[in-house]
Protein backbone atom coordinates (compact mmCIF):
# COMPACT_ATOMS: atom_id res chain seq x y z
CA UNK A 1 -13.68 -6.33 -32.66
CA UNK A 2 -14.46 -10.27 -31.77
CA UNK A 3 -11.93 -11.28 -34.20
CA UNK A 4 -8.94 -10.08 -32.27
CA UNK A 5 -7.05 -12.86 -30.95
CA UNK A 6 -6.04 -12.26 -27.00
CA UNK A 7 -3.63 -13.96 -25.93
CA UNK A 8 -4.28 -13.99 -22.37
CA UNK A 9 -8.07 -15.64 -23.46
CA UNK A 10 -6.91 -19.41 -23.46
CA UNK A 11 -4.72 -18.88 -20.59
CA UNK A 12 -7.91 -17.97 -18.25
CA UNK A 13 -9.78 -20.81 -19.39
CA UNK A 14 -12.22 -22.24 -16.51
CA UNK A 15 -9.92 -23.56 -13.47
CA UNK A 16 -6.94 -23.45 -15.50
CA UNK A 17 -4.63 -22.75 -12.88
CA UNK A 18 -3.32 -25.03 -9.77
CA UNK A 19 -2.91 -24.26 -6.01
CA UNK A 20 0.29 -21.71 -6.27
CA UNK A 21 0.03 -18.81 -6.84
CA UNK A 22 2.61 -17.41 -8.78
CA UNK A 23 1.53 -18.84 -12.33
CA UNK A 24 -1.63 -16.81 -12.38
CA UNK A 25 0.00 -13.59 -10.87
CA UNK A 26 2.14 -13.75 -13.61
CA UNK A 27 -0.56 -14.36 -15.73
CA UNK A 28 -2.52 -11.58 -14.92
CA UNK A 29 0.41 -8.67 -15.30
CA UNK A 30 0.73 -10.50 -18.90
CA UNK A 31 -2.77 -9.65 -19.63
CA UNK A 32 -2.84 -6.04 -18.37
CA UNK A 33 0.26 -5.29 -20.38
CA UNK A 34 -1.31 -7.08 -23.66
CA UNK A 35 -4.45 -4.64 -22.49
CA UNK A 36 -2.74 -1.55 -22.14
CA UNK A 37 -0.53 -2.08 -25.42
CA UNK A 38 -4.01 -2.21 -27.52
CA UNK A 39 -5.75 0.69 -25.02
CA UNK A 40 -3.24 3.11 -26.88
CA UNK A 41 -4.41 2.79 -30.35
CA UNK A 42 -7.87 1.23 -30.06
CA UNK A 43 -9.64 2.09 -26.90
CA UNK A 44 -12.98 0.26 -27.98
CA UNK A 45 -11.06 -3.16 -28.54
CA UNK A 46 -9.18 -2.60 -25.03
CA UNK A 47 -12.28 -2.05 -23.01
CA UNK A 48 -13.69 -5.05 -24.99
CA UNK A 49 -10.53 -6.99 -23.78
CA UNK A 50 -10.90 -5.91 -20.27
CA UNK A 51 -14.29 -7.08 -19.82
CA UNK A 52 -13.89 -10.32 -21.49
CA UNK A 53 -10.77 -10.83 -18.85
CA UNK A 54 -13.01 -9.92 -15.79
CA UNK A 55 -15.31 -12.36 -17.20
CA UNK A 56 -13.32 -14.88 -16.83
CA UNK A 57 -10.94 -13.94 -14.29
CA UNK A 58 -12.47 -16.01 -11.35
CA UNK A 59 -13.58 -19.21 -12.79
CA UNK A 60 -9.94 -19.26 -14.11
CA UNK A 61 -8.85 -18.44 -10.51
CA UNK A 62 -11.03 -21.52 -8.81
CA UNK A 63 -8.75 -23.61 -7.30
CA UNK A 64 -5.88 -21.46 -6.18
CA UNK A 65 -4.51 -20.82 -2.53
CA UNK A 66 -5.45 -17.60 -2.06
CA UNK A 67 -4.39 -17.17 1.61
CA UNK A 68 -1.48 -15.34 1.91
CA UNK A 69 -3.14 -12.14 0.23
CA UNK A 70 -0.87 -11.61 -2.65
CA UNK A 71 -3.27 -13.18 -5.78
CA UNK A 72 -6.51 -11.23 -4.01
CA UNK A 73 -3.80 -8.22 -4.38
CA UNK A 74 -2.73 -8.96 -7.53
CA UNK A 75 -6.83 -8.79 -9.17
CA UNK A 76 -7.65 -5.96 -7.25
CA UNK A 77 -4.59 -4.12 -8.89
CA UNK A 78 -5.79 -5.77 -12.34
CA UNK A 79 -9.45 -4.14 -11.17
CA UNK A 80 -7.99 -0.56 -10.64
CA UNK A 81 -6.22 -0.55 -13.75
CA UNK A 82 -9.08 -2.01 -16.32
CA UNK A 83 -11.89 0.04 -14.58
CA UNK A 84 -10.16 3.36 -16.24
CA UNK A 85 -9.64 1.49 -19.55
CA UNK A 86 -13.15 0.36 -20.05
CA UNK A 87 -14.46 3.75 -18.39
CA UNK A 88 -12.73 6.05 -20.78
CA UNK A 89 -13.69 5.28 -24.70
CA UNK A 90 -16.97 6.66 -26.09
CA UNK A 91 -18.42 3.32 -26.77
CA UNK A 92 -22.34 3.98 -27.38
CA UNK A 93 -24.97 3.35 -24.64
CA UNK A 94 -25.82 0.69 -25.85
CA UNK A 95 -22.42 -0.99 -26.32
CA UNK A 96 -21.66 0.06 -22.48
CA UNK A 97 -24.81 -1.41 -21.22
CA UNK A 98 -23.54 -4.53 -22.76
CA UNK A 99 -20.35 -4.45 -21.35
CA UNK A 100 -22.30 -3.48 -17.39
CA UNK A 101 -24.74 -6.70 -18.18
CA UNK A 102 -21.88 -8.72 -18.76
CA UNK A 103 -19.80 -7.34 -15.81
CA UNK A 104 -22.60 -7.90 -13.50
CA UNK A 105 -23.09 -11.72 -14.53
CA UNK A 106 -19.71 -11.90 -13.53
CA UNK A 107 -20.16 -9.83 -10.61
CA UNK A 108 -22.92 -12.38 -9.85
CA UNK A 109 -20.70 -15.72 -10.15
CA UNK A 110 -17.99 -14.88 -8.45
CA UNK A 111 -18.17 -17.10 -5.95
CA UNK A 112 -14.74 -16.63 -3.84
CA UNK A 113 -15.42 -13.82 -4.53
CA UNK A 114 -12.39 -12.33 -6.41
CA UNK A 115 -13.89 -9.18 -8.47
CA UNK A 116 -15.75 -7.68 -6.12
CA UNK A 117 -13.65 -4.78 -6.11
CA UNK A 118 -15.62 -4.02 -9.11
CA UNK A 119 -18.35 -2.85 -7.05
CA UNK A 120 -16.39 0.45 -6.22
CA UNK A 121 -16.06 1.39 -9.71
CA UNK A 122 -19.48 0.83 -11.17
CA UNK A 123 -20.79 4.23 -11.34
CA UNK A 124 -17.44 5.40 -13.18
CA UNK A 125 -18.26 2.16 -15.16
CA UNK A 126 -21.87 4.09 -16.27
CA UNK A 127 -20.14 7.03 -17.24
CA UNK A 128 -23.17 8.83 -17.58
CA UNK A 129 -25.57 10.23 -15.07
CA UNK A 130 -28.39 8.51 -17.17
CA UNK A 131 -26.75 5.35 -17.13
CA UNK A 132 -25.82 5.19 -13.63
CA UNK A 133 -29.28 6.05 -11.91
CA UNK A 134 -30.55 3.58 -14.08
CA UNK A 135 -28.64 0.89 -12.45
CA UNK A 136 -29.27 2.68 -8.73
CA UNK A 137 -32.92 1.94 -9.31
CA UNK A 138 -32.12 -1.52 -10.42
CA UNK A 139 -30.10 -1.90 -7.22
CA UNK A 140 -31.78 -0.31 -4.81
CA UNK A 141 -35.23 -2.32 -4.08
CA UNK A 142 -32.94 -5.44 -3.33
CA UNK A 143 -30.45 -3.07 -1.09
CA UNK A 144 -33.47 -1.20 0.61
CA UNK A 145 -35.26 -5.10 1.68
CA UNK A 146 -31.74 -6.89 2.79
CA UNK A 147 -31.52 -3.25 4.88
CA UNK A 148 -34.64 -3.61 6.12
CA UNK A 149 -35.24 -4.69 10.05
CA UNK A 150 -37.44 -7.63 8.97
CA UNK A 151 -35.12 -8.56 6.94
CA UNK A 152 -33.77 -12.47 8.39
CA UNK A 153 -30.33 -13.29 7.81
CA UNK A 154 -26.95 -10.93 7.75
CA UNK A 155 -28.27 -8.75 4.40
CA UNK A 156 -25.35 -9.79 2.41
CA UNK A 157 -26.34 -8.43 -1.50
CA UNK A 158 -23.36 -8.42 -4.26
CA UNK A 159 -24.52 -4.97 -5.62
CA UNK A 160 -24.70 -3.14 -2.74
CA UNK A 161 -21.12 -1.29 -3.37
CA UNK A 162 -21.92 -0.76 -6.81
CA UNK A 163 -25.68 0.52 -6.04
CA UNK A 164 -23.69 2.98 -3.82
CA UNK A 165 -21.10 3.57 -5.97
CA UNK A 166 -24.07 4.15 -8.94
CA UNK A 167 -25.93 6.95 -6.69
CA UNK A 168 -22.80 8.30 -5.89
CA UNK A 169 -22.38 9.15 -9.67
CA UNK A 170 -25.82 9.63 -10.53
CA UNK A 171 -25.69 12.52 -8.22
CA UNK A 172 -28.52 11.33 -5.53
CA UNK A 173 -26.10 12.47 -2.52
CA UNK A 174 -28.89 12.95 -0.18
CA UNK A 175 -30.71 9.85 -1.04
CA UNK A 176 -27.14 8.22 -0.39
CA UNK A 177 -27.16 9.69 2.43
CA UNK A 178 -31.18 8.44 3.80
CA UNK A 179 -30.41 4.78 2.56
CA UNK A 180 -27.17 4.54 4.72
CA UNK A 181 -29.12 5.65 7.74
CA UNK A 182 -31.33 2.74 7.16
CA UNK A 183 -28.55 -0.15 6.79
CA UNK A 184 -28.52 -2.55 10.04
CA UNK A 185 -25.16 -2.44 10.58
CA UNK A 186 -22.77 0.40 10.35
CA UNK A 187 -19.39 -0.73 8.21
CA UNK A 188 -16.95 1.81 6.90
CA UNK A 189 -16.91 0.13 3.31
CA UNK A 190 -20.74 1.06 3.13
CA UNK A 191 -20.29 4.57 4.31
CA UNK A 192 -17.13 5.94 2.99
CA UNK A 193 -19.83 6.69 0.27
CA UNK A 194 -21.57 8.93 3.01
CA UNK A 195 -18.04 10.60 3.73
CA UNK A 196 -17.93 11.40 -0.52
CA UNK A 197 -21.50 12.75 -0.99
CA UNK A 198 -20.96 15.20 1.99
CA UNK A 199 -17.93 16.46 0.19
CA UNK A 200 -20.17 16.72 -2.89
CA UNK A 201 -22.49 18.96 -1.26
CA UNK A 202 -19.59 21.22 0.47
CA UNK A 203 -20.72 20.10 4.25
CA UNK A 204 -16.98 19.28 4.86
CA UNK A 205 -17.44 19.63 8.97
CA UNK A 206 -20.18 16.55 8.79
CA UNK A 207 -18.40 14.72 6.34
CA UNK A 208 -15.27 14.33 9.20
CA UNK A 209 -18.00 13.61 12.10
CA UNK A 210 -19.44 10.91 9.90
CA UNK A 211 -16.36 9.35 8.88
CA UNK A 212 -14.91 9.91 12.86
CA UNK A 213 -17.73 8.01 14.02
CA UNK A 214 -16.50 4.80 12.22
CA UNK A 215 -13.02 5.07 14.49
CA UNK A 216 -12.64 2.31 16.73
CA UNK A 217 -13.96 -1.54 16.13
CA UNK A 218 -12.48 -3.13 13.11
CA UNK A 219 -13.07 -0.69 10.79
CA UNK A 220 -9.99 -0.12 9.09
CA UNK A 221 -8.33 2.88 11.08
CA UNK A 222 -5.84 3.93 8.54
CA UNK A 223 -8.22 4.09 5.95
CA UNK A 224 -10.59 6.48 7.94
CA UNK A 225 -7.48 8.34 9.01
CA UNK A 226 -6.43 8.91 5.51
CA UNK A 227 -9.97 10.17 4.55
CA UNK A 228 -9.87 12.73 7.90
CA UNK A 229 -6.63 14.19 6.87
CA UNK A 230 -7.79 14.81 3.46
CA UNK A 231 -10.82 16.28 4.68
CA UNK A 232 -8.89 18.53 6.85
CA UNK A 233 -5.83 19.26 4.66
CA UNK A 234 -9.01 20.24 1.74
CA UNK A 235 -10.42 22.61 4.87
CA UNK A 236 -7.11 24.53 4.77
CA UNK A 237 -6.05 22.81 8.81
CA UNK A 238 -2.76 21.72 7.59
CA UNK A 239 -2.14 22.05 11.23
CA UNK A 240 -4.96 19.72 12.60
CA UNK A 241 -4.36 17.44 10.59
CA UNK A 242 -1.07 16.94 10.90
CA UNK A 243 -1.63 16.26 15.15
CA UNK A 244 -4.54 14.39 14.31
CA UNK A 245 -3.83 11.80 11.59
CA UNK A 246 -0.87 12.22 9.17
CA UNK A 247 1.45 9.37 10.99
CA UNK A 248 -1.54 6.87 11.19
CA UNK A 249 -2.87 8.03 7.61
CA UNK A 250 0.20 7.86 5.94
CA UNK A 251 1.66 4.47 7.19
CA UNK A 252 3.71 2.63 4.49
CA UNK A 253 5.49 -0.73 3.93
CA UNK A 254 8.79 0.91 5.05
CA UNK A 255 9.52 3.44 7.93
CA UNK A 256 11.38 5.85 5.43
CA UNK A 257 8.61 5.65 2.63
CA UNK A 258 6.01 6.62 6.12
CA UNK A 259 8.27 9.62 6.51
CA UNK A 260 8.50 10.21 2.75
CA UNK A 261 4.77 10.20 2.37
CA UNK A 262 4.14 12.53 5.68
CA UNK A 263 7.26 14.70 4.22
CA UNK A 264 5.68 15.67 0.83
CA UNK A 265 2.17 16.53 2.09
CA UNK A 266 3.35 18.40 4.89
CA UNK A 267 6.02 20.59 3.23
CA UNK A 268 5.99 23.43 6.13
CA UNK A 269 6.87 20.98 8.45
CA UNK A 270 10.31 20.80 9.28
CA UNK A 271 11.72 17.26 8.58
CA UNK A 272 13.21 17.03 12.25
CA UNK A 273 10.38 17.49 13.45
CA UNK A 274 8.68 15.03 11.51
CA UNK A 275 11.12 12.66 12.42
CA UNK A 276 11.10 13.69 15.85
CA UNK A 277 7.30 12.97 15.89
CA UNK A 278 7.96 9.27 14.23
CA UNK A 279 10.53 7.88 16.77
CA UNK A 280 8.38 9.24 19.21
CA UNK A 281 5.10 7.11 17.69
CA UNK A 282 7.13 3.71 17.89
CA UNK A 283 9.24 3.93 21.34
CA UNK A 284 11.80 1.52 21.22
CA UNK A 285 12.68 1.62 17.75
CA UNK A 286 14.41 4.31 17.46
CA UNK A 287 16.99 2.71 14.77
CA UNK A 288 14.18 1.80 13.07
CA UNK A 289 14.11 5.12 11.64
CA UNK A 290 18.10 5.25 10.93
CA UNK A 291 17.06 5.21 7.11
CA UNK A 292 14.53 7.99 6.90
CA UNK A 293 17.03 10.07 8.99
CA UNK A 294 20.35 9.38 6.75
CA UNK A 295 17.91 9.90 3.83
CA UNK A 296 16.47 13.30 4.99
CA UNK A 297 20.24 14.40 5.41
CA UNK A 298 19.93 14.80 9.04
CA UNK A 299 22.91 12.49 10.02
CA UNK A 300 23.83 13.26 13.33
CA UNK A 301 20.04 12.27 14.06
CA UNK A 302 20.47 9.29 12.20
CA UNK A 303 24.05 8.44 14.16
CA UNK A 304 21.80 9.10 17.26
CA UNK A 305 19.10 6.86 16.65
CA UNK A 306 21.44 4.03 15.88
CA UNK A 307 23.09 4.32 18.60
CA UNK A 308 20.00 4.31 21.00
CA UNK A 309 17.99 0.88 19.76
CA UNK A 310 18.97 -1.97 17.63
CA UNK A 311 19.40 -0.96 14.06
CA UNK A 312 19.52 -3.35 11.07
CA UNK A 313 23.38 -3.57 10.07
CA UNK A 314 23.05 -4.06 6.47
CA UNK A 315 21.26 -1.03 6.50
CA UNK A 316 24.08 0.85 8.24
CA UNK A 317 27.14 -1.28 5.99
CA UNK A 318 25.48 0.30 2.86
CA UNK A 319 25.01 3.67 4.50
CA UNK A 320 28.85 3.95 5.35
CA UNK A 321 29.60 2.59 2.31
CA UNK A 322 27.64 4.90 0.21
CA UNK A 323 29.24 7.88 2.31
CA UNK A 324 32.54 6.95 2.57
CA UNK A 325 33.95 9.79 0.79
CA UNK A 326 31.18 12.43 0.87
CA UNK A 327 30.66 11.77 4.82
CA UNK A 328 33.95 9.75 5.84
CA UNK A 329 33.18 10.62 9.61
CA UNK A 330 29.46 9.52 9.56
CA UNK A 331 30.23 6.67 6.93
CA UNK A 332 32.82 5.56 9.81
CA UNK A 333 30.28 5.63 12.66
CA UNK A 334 27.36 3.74 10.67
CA UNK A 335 29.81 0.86 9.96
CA UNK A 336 30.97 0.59 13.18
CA UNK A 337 27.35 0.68 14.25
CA UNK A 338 26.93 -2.44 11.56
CA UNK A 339 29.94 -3.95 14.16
CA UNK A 340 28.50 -3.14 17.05
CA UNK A 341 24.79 -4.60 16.49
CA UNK A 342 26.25 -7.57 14.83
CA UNK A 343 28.23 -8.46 17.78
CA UNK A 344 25.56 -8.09 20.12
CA UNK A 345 23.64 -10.84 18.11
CA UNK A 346 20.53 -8.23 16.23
CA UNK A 347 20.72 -8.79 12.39
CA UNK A 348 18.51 -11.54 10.32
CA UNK A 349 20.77 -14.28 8.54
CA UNK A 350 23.94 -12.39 9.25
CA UNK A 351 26.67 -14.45 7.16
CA UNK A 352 30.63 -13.87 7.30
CA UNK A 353 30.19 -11.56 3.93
CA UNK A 354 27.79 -9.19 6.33
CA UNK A 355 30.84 -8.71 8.59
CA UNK A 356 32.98 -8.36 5.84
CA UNK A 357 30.87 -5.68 3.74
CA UNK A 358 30.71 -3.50 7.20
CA UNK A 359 34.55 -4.08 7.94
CA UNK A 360 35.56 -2.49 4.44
CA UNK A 361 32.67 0.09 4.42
CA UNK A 362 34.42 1.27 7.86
CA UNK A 363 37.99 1.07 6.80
CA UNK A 364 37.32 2.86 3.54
CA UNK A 365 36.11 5.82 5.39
CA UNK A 366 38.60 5.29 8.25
CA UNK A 367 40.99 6.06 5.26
CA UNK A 368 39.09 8.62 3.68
CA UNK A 369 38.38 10.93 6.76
CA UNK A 370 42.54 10.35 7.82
CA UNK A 371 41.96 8.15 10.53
CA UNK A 372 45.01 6.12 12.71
CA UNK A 373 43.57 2.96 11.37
CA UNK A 374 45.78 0.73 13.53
CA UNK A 375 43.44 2.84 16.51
CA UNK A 376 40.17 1.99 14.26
CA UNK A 377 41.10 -1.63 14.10
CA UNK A 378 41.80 -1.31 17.90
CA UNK A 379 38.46 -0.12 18.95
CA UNK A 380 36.62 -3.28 16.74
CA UNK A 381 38.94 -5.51 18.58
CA UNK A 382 37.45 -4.06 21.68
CA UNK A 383 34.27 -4.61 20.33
CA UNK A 384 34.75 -8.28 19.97
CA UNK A 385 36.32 -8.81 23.22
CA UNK A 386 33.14 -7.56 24.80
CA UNK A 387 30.79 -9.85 22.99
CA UNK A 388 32.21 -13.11 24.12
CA UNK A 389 29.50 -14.52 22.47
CA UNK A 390 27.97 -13.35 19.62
CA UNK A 391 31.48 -11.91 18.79
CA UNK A 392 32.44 -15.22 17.69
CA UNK A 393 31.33 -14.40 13.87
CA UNK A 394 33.15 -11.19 13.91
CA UNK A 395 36.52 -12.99 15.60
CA UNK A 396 36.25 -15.64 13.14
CA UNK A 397 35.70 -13.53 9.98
CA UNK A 398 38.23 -10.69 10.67
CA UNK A 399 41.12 -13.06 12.46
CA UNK A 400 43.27 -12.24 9.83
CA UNK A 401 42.55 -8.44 9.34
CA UNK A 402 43.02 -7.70 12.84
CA UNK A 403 45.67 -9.97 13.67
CA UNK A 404 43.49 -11.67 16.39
């Protein structure tokens, strides 16, 4: 098992990397795919591989800008995927008590700190009961003093997540439960652990009180919000918690992946209504939702909500060019949409080939739905004429198509 050669081991070497941070992203979705190759033939060897990358996964990591978020993004992902990996194989106790000692050095070095994600995995990391009250009594003196009143200072301990986490595991719910009561301060990461023995011991009704309380502050609200609705939608109050949390809870990078998400747990719910619910959330921004609307099939909606608010006219050239023969009459209407909010100056970086994408999306379904297309190319003239300004692009790109 030493012998094997990893390739991603001289490539973490102590501060091997520079201030970007795009070499060691890189780096580190090398090393989980050379992980997960081995994890399908020799499990042992992978969770081997995956602790010996943790361990040196910081020092390597020492001297890069980490402050737009993506590298700290980037090892938590690495975290979420090893933790299974070295979790899963039936290793020995003793062999996994190696492989904890050595996490927690690392756990314990981290200076930045980088891995302490690792923390939330530790009692899956025990795998056993045994194993992982073991390391709650280990923890728990030095989480129990930094808790304590008399403590001085701000009771800052590396292994407090993963003494909760350990507990957690172990099965010592209420005694979870008594040690969080004693902690100074009250913070969400701490007592989400709370919210998960409660579940444990069925008392569903406290669990949402004690994870309601955290609302508010700067506790993360979305993450509490996503915990509520699970709680509720466990409970049966598909209902309540739809009212109460899904469009917080399910927030996503994109508007139509936020309707997507609220969509597929809710699947009594009438998408109109859903999207009803949305554009009513973000007033304003109605086109905003354009996408999710088109994409649900509801495309009068979606006609309706780019007409109200400033939609993005890329998004609207490649909608009425995508529908230009299924949906000629809505394909028509989204690219003259794309027109409209180009002349009127909304768009980021909108180039000459913009204007020219939405122009032949529009003609195209002009064509295909049987429309006078000398009256099509009248109304974008129109268009123009009453955008003086930012009309210029569109007068200057389509001169020659409309005989300006």
């Amino acid at each position: 098992m030493n012998a094997h050669k990893w390739l991603f081991a001289p490539r973490f070497r102590r501060n091997a990397f520079g201030w970007k941070s795009d070499l060691p992203i890189r780096r580190i979705k090398e090393a989980l795919t050379e992980i997960r190759q081995i994890a399908r033939k020799e499990p042992i060897l992978a969770a081997e591989g995956a602790v010996a990358f943790l361990e040196k996964l910081s020092p390597s990591l020492a001297n890069v800008d980490s402050s737009s978020g993506a590298l700290g993004s980037a090892v938590n992902r690495a975290i979420e995927v090893l933790a299974p990996i070295i979790a899963k194989p039936d290793a020995g106790q003793s062999v996994r008590q190696l492989w904890l000692e050595r996490l927690w050095e690392a756990i314990q070095d981290d200076q930045m700190p980088y891995i302490e994600h690792l923390g939330d995995f530790w009692g899956e990391l025990c795998v056993s009961k045994e194993i992982a009250s073991a390391w709650a009594d280990r923890f728990l003196p030095i989480v129990q003093r930094i808790w304590s009143p008399q403590e001085p200072g701000h009771g800052y301990f590396s292994g407090t997540t993963a003494c909760l986490s350990a507990m957690y595991v172990a099965g010592r719910h209420e005694e979870l439960l008594a040690l969080l009561e004693t902690a100074r301060h009250k913070h969400w990461h701490d007592r989400r652990w709370g919210v998960k023995a409660l579940m444990v011991l069925g008392r569903k009704a406290q669990a949402l009180s004690y994870a309601e309380e955290m609302r508010g502050g700067n506790h993360p609200e979305g993450e509490i919000a996503l915990v509520c609705e699970a709680i509720l939608l466990s409970s049966g109050l598909s209902d309540v918690a739809y009212q109460r949390y899904a469009i917080e809870a399910n927030q996503s990078t994109t508007n139509l992946a936020t309707f997507r998400a609220i969509a597929k747990k809710y699947p009594g719910k009438a998408a109109v209504d859903i999207l009803d619910d949305l554009v009513k959330s973000q007033p304003g921004s109605e086109g905003k939702w354009f996408a999710a609307a088109k994409d649900a099939g509801m495309f009068d909606e979606a006609l309706e909500l780019a007409r109200c608010s400033p939609t993005d006219p890329r998004t609207l050239s490649r909608a009425s060019r995508d529908f230009a023969i299924e949906r000629p009459i809505f394909a028509l209407n989204a690219g003259l949409f794309a027109l409209h909010w180009i002349s009127v100056g909304h768009g980021y970086d909108i180039t000459g080939v913009d204007v020219l994408d939405a122009y032949d999306a529009v003609m195209q379904s002009a064509n295909a739905a049987g429309m006078d297309m000398q009256g099509v190319k009248s109304h974008i003239r129109k268009m123009i004429d009453a955008s003086p300004i930012y009309g210029k692009l569109l007068h200057q790109t389509l001169a020659r198509q409309l005989a300006i």
